[in-house]
C-alpha atoms as a PDB file:
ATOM      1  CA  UNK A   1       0.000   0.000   0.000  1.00  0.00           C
ATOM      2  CA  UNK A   2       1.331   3.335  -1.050  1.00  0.00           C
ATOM      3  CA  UNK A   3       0.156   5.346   1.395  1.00  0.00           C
ATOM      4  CA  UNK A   4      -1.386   5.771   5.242  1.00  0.00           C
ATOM      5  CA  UNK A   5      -4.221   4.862   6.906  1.00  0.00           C
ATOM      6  CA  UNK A   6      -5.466   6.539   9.986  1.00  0.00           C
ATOM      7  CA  UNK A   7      -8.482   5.880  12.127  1.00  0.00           C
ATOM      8  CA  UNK A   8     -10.164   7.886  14.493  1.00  0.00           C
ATOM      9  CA  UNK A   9     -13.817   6.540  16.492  1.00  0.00           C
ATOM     10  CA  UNK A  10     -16.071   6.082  13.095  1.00  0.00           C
ATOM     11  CA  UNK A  11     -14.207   7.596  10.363  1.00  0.00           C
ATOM     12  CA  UNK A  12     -11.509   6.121   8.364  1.00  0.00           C
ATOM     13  CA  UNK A  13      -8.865   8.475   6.404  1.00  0.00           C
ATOM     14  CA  UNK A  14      -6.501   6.991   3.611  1.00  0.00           C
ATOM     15  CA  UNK A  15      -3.617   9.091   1.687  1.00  0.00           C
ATOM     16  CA  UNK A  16      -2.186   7.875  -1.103  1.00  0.00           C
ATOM     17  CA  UNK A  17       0.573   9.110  -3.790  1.00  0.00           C
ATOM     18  CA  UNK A  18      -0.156   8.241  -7.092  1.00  0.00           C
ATOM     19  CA  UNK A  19       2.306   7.139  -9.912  1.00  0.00           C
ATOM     20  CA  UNK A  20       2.287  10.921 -10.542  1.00  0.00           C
ATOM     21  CA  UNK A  21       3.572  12.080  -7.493  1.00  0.00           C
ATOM     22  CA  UNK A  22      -0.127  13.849  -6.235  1.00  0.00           C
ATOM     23  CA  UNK A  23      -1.420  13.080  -2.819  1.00  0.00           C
ATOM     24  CA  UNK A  24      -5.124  11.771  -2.965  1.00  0.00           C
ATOM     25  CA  UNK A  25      -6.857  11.611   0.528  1.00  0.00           C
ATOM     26  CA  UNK A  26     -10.271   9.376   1.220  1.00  0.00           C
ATOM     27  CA  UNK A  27     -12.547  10.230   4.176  1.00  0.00           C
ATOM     28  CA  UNK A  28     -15.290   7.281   4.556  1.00  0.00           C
ATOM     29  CA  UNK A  29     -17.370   5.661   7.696  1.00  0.00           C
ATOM     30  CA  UNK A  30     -15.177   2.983   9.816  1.00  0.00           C
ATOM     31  CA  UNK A  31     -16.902  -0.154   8.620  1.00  0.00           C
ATOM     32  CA  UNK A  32     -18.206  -1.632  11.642  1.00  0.00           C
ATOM     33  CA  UNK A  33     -19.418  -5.269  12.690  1.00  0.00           C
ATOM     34  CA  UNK A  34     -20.272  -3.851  16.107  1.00  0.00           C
ATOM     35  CA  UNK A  35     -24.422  -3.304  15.837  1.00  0.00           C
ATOM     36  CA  UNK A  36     -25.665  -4.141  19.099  1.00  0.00           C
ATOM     37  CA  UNK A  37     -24.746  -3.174  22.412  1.00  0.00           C
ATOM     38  CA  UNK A  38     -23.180  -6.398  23.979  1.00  0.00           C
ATOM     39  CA  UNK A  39     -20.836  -6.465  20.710  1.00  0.00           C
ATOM     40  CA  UNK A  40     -19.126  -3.717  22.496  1.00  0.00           C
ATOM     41  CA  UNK A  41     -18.611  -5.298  25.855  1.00  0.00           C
ATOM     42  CA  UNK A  42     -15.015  -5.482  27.813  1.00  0.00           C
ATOM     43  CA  UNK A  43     -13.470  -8.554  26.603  1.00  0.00           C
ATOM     44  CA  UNK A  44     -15.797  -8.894  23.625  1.00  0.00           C
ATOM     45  CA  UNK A  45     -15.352  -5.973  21.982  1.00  0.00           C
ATOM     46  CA  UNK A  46     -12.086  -7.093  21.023  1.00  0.00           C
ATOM     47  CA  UNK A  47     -12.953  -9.944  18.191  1.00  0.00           C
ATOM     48  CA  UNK A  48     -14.927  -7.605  16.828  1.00  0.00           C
ATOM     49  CA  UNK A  49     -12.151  -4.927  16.596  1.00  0.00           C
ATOM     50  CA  UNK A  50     -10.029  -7.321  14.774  1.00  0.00           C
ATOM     51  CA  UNK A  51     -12.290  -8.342  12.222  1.00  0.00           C
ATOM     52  CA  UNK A  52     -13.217  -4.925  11.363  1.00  0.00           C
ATOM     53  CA  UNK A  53      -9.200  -4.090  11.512  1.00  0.00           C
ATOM     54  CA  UNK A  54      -9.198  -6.602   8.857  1.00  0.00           C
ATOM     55  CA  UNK A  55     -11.864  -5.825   6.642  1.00  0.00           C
ATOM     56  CA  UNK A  56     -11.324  -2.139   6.590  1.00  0.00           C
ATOM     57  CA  UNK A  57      -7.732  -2.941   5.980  1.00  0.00           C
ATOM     58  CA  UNK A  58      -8.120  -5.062   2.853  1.00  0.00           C
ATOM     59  CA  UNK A  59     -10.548  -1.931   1.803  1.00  0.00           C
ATOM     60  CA  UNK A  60      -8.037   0.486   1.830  1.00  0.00           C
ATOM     61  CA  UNK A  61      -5.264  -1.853   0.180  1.00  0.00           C
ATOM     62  CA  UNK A  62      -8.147  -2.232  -2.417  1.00  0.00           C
ATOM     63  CA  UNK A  63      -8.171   1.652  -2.790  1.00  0.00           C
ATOM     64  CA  UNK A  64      -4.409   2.023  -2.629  1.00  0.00           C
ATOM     65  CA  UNK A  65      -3.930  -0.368  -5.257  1.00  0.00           C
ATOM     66  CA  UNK A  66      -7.012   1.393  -7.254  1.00  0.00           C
ATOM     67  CA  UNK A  67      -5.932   4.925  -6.978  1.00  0.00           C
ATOM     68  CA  UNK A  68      -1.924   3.424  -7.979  1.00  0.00           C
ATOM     69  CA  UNK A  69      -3.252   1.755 -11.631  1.00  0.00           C
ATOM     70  CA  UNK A  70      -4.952   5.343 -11.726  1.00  0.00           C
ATOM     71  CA  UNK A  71      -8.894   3.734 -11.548  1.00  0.00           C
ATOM     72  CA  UNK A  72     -10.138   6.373  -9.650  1.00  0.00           C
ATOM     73  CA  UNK A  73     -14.062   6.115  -9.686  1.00  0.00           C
ATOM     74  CA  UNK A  74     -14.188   2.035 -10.615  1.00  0.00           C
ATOM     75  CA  UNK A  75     -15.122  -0.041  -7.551  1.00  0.00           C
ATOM     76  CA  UNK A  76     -13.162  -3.289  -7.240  1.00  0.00           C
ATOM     77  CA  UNK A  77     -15.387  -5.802  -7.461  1.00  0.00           C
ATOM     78  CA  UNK A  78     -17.178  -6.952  -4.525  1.00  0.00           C
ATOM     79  CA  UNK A  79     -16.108 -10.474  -4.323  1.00  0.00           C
ATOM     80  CA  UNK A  80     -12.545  -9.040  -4.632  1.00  0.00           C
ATOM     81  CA  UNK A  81     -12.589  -7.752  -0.863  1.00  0.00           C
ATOM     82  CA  UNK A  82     -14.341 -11.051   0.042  1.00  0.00           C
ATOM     83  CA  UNK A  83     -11.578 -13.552  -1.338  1.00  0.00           C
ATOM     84  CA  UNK A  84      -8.848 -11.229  -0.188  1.00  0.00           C
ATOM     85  CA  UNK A  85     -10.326 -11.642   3.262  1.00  0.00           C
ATOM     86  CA  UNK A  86     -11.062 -15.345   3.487  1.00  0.00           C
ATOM     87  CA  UNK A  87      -7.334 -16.041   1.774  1.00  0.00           C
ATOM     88  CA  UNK A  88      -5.843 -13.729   4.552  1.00  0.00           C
ATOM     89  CA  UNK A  89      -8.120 -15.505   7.168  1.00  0.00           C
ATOM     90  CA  UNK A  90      -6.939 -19.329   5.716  1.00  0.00           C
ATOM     91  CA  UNK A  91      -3.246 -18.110   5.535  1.00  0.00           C
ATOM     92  CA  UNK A  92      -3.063 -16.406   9.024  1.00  0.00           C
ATOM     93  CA  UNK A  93      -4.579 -19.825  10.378  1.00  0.00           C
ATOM     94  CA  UNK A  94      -2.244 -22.052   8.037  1.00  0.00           C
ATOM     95  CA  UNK A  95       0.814 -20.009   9.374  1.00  0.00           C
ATOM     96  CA  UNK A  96       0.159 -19.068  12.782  1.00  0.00           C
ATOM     97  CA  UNK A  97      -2.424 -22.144  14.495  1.00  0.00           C
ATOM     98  CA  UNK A  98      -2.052 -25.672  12.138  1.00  0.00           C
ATOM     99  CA  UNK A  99       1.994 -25.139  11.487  1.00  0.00           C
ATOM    100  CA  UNK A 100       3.155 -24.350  15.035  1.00  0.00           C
ATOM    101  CA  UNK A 101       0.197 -27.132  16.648  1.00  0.00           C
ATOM    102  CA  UNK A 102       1.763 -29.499  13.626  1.00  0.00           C
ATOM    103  CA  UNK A 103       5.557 -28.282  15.295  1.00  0.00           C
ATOM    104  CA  UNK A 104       4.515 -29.631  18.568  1.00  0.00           C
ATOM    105  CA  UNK A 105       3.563 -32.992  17.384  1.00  0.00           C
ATOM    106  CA  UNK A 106       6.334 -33.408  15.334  1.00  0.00           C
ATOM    107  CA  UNK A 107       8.651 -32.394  18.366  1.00  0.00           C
ATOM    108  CA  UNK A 108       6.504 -34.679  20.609  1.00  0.00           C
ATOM    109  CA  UNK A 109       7.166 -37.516  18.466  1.00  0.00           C
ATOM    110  CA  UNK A 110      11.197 -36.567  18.594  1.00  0.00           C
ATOM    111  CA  UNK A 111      11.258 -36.772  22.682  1.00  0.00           C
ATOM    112  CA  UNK A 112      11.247 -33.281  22.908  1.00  0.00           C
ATOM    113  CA  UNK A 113       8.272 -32.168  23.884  1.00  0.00           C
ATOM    114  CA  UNK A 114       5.357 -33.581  25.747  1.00  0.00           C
ATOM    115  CA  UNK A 115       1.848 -34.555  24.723  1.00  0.00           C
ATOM    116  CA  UNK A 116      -1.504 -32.564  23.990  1.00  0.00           C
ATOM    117  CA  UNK A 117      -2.250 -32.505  28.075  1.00  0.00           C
ATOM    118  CA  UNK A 118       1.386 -31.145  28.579  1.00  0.00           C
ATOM    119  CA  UNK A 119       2.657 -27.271  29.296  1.00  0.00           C
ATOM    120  CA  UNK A 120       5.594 -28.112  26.716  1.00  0.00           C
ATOM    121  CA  UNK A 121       3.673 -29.052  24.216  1.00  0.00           C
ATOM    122  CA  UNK A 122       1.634 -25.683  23.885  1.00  0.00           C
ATOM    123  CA  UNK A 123       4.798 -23.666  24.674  1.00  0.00           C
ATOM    124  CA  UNK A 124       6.280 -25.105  21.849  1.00  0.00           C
ATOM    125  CA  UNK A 125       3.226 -24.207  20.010  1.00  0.00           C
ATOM    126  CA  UNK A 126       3.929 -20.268  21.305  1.00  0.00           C
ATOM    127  CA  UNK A 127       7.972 -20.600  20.606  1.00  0.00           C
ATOM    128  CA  UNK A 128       7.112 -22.121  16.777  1.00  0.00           C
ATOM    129  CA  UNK A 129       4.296 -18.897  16.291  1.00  0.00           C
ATOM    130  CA  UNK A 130       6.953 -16.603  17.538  1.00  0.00           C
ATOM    131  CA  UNK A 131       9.779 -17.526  15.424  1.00  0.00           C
ATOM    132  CA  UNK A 132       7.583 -18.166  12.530  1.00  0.00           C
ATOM    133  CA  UNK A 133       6.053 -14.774  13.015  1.00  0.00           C
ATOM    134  CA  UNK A 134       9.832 -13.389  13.240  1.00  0.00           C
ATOM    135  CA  UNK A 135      10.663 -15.588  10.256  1.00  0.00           C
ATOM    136  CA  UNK A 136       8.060 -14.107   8.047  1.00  0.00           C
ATOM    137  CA  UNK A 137       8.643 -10.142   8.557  1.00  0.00           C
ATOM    138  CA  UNK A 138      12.091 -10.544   8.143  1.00  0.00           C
ATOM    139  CA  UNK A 139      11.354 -12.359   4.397  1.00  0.00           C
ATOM    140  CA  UNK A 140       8.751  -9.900   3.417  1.00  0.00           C
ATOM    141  CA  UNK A 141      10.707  -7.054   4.490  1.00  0.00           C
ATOM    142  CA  UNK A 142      13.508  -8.269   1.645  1.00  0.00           C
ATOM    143  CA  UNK A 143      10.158  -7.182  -0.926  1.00  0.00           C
ATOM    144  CA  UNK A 144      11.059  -4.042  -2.024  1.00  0.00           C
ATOM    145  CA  UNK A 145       7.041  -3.315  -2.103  1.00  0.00           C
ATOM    146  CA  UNK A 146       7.023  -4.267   1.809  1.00  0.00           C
ATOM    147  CA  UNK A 147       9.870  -2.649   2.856  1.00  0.00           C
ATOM    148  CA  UNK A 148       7.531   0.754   1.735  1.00  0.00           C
ATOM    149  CA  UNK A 149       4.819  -0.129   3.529  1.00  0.00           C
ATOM    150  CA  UNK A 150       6.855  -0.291   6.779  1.00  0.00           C
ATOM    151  CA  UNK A 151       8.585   3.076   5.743  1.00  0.00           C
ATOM    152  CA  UNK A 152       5.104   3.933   5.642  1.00  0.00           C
ATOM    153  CA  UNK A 153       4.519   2.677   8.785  1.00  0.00           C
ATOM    154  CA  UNK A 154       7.381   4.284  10.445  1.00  0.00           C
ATOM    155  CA  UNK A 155       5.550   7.418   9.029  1.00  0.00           C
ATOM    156  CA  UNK A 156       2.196   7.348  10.378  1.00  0.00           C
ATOM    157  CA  UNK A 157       3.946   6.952  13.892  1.00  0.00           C
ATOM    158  CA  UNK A 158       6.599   9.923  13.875  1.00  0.00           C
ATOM    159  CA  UNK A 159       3.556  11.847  12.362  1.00  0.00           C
ATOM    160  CA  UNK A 160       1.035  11.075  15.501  1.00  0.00           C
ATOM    161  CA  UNK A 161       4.723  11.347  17.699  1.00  0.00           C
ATOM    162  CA  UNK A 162       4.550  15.148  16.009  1.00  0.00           C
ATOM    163  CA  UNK A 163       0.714  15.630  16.658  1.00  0.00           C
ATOM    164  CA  UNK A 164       0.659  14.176  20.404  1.00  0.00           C
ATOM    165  CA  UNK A 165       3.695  16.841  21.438  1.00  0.00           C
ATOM    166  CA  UNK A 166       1.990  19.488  19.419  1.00  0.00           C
ATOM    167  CA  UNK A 167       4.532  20.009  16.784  1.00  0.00           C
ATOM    168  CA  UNK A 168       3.737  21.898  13.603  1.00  0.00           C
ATOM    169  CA  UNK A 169       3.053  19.074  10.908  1.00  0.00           C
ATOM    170  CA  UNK A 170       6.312  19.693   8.480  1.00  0.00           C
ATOM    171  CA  UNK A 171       8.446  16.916   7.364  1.00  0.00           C
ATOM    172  CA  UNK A 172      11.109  18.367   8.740  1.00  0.00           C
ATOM    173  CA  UNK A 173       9.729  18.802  12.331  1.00  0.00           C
ATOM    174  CA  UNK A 174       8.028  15.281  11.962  1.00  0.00           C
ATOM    175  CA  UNK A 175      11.632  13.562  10.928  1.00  0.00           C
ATOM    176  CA  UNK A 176      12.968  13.923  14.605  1.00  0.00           C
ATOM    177  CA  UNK A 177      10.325  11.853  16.557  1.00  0.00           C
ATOM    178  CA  UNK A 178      10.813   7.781  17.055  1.00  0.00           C
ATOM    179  CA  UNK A 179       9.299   5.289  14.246  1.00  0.00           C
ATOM    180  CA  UNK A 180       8.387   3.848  16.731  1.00  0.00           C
ATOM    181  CA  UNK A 181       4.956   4.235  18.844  1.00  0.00           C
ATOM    182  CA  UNK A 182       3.615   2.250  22.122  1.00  0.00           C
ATOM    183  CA  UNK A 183       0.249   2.067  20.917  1.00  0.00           C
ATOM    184  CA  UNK A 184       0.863   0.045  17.965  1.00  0.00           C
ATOM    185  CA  UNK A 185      -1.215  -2.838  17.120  1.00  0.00           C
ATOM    186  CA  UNK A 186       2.139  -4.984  17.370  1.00  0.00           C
ATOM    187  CA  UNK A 187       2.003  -4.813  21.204  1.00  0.00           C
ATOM    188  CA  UNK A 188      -1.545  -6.211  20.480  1.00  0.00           C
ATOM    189  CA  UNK A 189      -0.046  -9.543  18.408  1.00  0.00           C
ATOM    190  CA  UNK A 190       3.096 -10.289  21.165  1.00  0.00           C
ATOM    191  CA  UNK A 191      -0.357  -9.738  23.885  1.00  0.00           C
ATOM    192  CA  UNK A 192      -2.143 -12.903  22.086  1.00  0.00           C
ATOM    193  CA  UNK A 193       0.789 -14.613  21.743  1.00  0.00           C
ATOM    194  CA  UNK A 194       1.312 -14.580  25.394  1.00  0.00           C
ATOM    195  CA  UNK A 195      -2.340 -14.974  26.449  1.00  0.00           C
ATOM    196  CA  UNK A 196      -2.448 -18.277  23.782  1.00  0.00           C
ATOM    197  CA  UNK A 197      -0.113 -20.004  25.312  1.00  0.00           C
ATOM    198  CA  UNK A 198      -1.450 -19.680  29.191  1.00  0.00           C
ATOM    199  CA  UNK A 199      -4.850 -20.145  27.668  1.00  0.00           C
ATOM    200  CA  UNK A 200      -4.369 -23.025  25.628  1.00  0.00           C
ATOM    201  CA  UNK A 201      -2.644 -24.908  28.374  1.00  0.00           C
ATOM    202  CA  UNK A 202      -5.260 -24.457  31.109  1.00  0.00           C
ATOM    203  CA  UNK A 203      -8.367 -25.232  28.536  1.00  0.00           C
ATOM    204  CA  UNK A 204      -7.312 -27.885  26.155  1.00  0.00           C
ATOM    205  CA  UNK A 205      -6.050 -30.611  28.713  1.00  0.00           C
ATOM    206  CA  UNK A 206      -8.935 -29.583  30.800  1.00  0.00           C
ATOM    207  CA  UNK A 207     -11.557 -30.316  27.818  1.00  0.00           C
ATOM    208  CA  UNK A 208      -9.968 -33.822  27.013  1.00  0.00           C
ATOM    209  CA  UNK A 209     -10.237 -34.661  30.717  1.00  0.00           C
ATOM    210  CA  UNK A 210     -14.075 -33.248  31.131  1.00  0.00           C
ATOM    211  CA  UNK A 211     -14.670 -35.307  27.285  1.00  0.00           C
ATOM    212  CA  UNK A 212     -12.247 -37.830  26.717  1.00  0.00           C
ATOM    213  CA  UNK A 213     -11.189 -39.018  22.766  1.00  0.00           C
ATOM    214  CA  UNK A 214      -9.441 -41.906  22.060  1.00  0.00           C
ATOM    215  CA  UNK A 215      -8.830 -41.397  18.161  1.00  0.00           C
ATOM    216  CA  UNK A 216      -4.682 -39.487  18.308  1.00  0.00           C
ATOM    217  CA  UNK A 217      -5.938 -37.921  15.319  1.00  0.00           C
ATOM    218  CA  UNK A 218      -9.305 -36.547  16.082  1.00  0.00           C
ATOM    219  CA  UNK A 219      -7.779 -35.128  19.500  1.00  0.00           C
ATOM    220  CA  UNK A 220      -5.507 -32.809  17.762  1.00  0.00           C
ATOM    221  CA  UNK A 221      -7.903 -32.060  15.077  1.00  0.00           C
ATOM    222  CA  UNK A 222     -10.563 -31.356  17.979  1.00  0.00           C
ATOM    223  CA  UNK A 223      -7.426 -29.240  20.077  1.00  0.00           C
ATOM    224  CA  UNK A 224      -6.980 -27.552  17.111  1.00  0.00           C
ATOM    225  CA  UNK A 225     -10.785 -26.226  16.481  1.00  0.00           C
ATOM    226  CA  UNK A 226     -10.627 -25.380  19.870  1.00  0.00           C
ATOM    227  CA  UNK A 227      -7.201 -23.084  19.386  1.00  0.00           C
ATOM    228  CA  UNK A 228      -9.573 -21.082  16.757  1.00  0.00           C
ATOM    229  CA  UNK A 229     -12.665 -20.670  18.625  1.00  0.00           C
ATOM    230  CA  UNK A 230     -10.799 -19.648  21.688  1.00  0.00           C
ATOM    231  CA  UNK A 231      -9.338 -16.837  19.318  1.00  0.00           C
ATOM    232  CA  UNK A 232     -12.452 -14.774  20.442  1.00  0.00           C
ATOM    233  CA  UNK A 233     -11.499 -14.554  24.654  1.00  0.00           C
ATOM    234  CA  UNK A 234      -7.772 -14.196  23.401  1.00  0.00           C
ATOM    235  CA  UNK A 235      -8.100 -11.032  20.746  1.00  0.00           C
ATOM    236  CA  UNK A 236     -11.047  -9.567  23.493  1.00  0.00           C
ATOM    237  CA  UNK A 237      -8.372 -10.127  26.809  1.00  0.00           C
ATOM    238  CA  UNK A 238      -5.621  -8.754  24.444  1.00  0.00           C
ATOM    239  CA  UNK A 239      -7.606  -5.575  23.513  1.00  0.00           C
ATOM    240  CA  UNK A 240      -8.534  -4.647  27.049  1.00  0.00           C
ATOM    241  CA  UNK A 241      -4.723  -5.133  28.214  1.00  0.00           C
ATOM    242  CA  UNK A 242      -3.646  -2.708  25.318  1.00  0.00           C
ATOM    243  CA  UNK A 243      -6.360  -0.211  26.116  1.00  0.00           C
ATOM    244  CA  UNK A 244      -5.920  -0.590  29.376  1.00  0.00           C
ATOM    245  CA  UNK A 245      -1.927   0.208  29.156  1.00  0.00           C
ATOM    246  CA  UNK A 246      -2.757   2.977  26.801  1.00  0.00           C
ATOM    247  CA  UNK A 247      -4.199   5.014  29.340  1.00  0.00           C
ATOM    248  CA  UNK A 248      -1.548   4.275  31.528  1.00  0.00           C
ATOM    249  CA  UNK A 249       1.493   4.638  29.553  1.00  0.00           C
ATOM    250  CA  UNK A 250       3.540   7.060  31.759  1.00  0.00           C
ATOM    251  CA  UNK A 251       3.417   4.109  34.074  1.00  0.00           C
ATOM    252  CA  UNK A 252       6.393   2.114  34.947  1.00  0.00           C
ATOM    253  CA  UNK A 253       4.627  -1.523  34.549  1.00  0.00           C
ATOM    254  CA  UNK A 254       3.079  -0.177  31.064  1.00  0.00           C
ATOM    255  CA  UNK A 255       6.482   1.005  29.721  1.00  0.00           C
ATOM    256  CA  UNK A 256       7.884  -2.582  30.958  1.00  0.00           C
ATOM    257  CA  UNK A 257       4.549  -3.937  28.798  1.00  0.00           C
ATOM    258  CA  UNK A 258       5.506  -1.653  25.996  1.00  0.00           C
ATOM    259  CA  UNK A 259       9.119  -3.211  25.285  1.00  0.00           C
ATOM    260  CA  UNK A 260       8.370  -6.260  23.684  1.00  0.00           C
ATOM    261  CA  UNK A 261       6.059  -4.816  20.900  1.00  0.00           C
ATOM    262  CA  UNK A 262       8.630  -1.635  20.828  1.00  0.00           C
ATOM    263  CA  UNK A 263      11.101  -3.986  19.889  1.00  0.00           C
ATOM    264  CA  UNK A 264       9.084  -5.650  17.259  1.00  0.00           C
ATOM    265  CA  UNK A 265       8.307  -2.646  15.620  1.00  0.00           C
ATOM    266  CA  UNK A 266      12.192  -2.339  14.827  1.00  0.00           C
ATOM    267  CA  UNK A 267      11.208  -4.907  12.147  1.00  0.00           C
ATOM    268  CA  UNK A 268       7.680  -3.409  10.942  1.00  0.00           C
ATOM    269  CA  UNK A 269       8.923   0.462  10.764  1.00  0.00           C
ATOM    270  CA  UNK A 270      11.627   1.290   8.816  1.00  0.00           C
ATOM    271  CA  UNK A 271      12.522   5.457   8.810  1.00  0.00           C
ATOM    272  CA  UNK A 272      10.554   7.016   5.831  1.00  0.00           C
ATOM    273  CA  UNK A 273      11.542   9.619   3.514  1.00  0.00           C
ATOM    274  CA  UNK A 274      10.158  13.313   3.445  1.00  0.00           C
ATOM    275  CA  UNK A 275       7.399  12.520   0.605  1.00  0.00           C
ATOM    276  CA  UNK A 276       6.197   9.527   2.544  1.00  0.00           C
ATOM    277  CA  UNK A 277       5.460  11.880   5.641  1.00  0.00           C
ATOM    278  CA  UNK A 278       4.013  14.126   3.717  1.00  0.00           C
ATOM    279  CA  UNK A 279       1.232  11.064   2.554  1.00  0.00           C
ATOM    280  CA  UNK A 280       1.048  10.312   6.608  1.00  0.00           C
ATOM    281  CA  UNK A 281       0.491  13.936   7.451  1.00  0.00           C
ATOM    282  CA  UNK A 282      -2.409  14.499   4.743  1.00  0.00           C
ATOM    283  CA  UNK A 283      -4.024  11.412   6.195  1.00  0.00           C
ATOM    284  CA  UNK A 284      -3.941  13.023   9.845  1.00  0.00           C
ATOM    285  CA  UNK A 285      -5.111  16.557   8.674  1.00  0.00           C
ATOM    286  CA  UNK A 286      -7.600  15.515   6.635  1.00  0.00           C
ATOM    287  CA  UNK A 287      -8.942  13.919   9.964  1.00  0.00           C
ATOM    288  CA  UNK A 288      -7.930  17.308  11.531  1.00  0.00           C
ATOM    289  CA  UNK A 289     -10.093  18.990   9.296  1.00  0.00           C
ATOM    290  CA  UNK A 290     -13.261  17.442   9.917  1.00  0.00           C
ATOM    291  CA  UNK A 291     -12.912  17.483  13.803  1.00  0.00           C
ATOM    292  CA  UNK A 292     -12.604  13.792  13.753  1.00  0.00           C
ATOM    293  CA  UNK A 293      -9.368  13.271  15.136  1.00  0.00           C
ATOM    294  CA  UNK A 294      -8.579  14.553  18.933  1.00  0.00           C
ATOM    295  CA  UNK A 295      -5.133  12.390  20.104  1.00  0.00           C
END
C-alpha cells in the first residue's frame, strides 16, 4: 500500500501518492461489525475490533492499489474484498495455528516435547508462532514493495509522535520523533501470543479430561478447532490489556509492557523519507479537518 491509513472513532482516512507524485486523501465511515450493544462489551469488543481491523484494511489496500493503476471512480469488485479476506483468514490460520500445533507434534514424536495434556507441548506451540512470526517479517521485508509499507509505517507513527507533542506538521519537524509508537497494534499480536499459550494450556487438557477421545488424530484435530474458537477470549483479553496500558502509559509496569512490541516494531517500521510523511500527514489533517481526530 502506497500510502497511510489513519483511524479515528467512526471515520476512516486513507492518503495515497499516485504514480504521478499527487497526494489523494479518502474520508469514509469505519466499517463496523459492532451493531448491538453487547458487541461492544469489555473482553468482547475485542474480536470484533479485529475483524473490522481486517476488513477495513483489505478496503483500503483495495483503494491504494485502485488509486496506484490510476482507476479512480471504478469499484473493485465486490467479491474481490471477500476472497482477499477469506485467503488472509486461511493463511493467518495455516501459518500461525495448524503449522506451530503441527511443530509440537512433530517435536513430541522426537522426545522433545510432551503430549496434547502437557505445558511443553503448547509452549512449543507459542515458541514455533513466535519464530515463525519473526521468520516471516524478516522475508517480506527483503520485498522491495514491503519494505515501503513499513517506511510507511514508520511514518504514520513519527507523524502522531509530532501531533501528540503538538509540533507543527512539516516533514522536517516530523523527521525527529521515534518510528516507533507504544500504541501500535504490534504490542496487540506479542499480547495474544502470550495470552495463547497460558490459555491453551489451562483449557485444552482440561476439555480432554471433562470429554475424553481416544482417536490421536481426532484429539488434535478437535485441540486444534478449539485453538480457533478460543481466538475470540484471546483477541477480546488482548484488547482490554492494550487499552488498558494505553491510558496508563507514563506508568512504569506499562512502559515494561511496551518493550516487547517496541522492539518488534524495529522490524515493521523502517525510517521514511520526506514525501512519505508528507502522505502520513495528509491522512492526519484531513482527519484534523473534519474534527474527527482529537489524540
Amino acid at each position: 500500500m502506497e500510502g497511510v491509513m489513519l483511524r479515528f472513532r467512526d471515520w476512516l482516512s486513507i492518503a495515497v501518492r499516485t504514480p504521478k507524485g499527487e497526494i489523494i486523501v479518502e474520508t469514509r465511515k469505519w466499517w463496523s461489525l459492532s451493531k448491538k450493544k453487547w458487541q461492544k462489551k469489555p473482553l468482547i469488543r475485542g474480536f470484533f475490533i479485529l475483524l473490522e481491523t481486517l476488513v477495513n484494511g483489505i478496503k483500503a489496500l483495495n483503494f491504494s492499489t485502485k488509486t496506484i493503476v490510476e482507476e479512480e471512480g471504478e469499484e473493485l469488485p465486490s467479491w474481490t474484498l471477500i476472497l482477499s479476506l477469506v485467503l488472509a483468514l486461511g493463511f493467518g490460520l495455516l501459518l500461525f495455528v495448524f503449522l506451530p500445533h503441527g511443530i509440537s507434534l512433530l517435536l513430541n514424536k522426537l522426545g522433545i516435547s510432551g503430549d496434547l495434556n502437557s505445558f511443553s507441548f503448547h509452549f512449543w506451540d507459542g515458541v514455533s508462532k513466535f519464530i515463525i512470526f519473526i521468520l516471516y517479517i524478516l522475508g517480506i521485508s527483503l520485498l522491495p514493495e514491503i519494505k515501503r509499507v513499513f517506511e510507511y509505517h514508520g511514518a504514520e507513527h513519527k507523524t502522531i509522535h509530532a501531533f501528540e507533542n503538538q509540533e507543527k506538521l512539516t516533514p522536517q519537524n516530523i523527521k525527529k520523533f521515534s518510528r516507533l509508537h507504544p500504541r501500535c497494534g504490534t504490542s496487540f499480536l506479542l499480547f495474544v501470543l502470550a495470552l495463547s499459550i497460558i490459555l491453551f494450556t489451562i483449557v485444552v487438557p482440561l476439555f480432554f479430561k471433562i470429554f475424553p477421545v481416544e482417536n490421536f488424530w481426532l484429539r488434535h484435530l478437535i485441540a486444534v478447532g478449539l485453538k480457533i474458537i478460543l481466538m475470540v477470549p484471546i483477541s477480546g483479553l488482548a484488547y482490554e490489556a492494550i487499552k488498558l496500558a494505553s491510558q496508563k502509559e507514563n506508568t512504569w509496569w506499562c512502559k515494561l509492557l511496551c518493550l516487547p512490541g517496541l522492539f518488534f516494531q524495529l522490524l515493521t517500521t523502517k525510517e521514511p523519507d520526506e514525501k512519505q510523511i508528507e502522505v502520513a500527514v495528509a491522512a492526519l489533517e484531513n482527519l484534523l479537518e473534519r474534527g474527527n481526530y482529537a489524540g
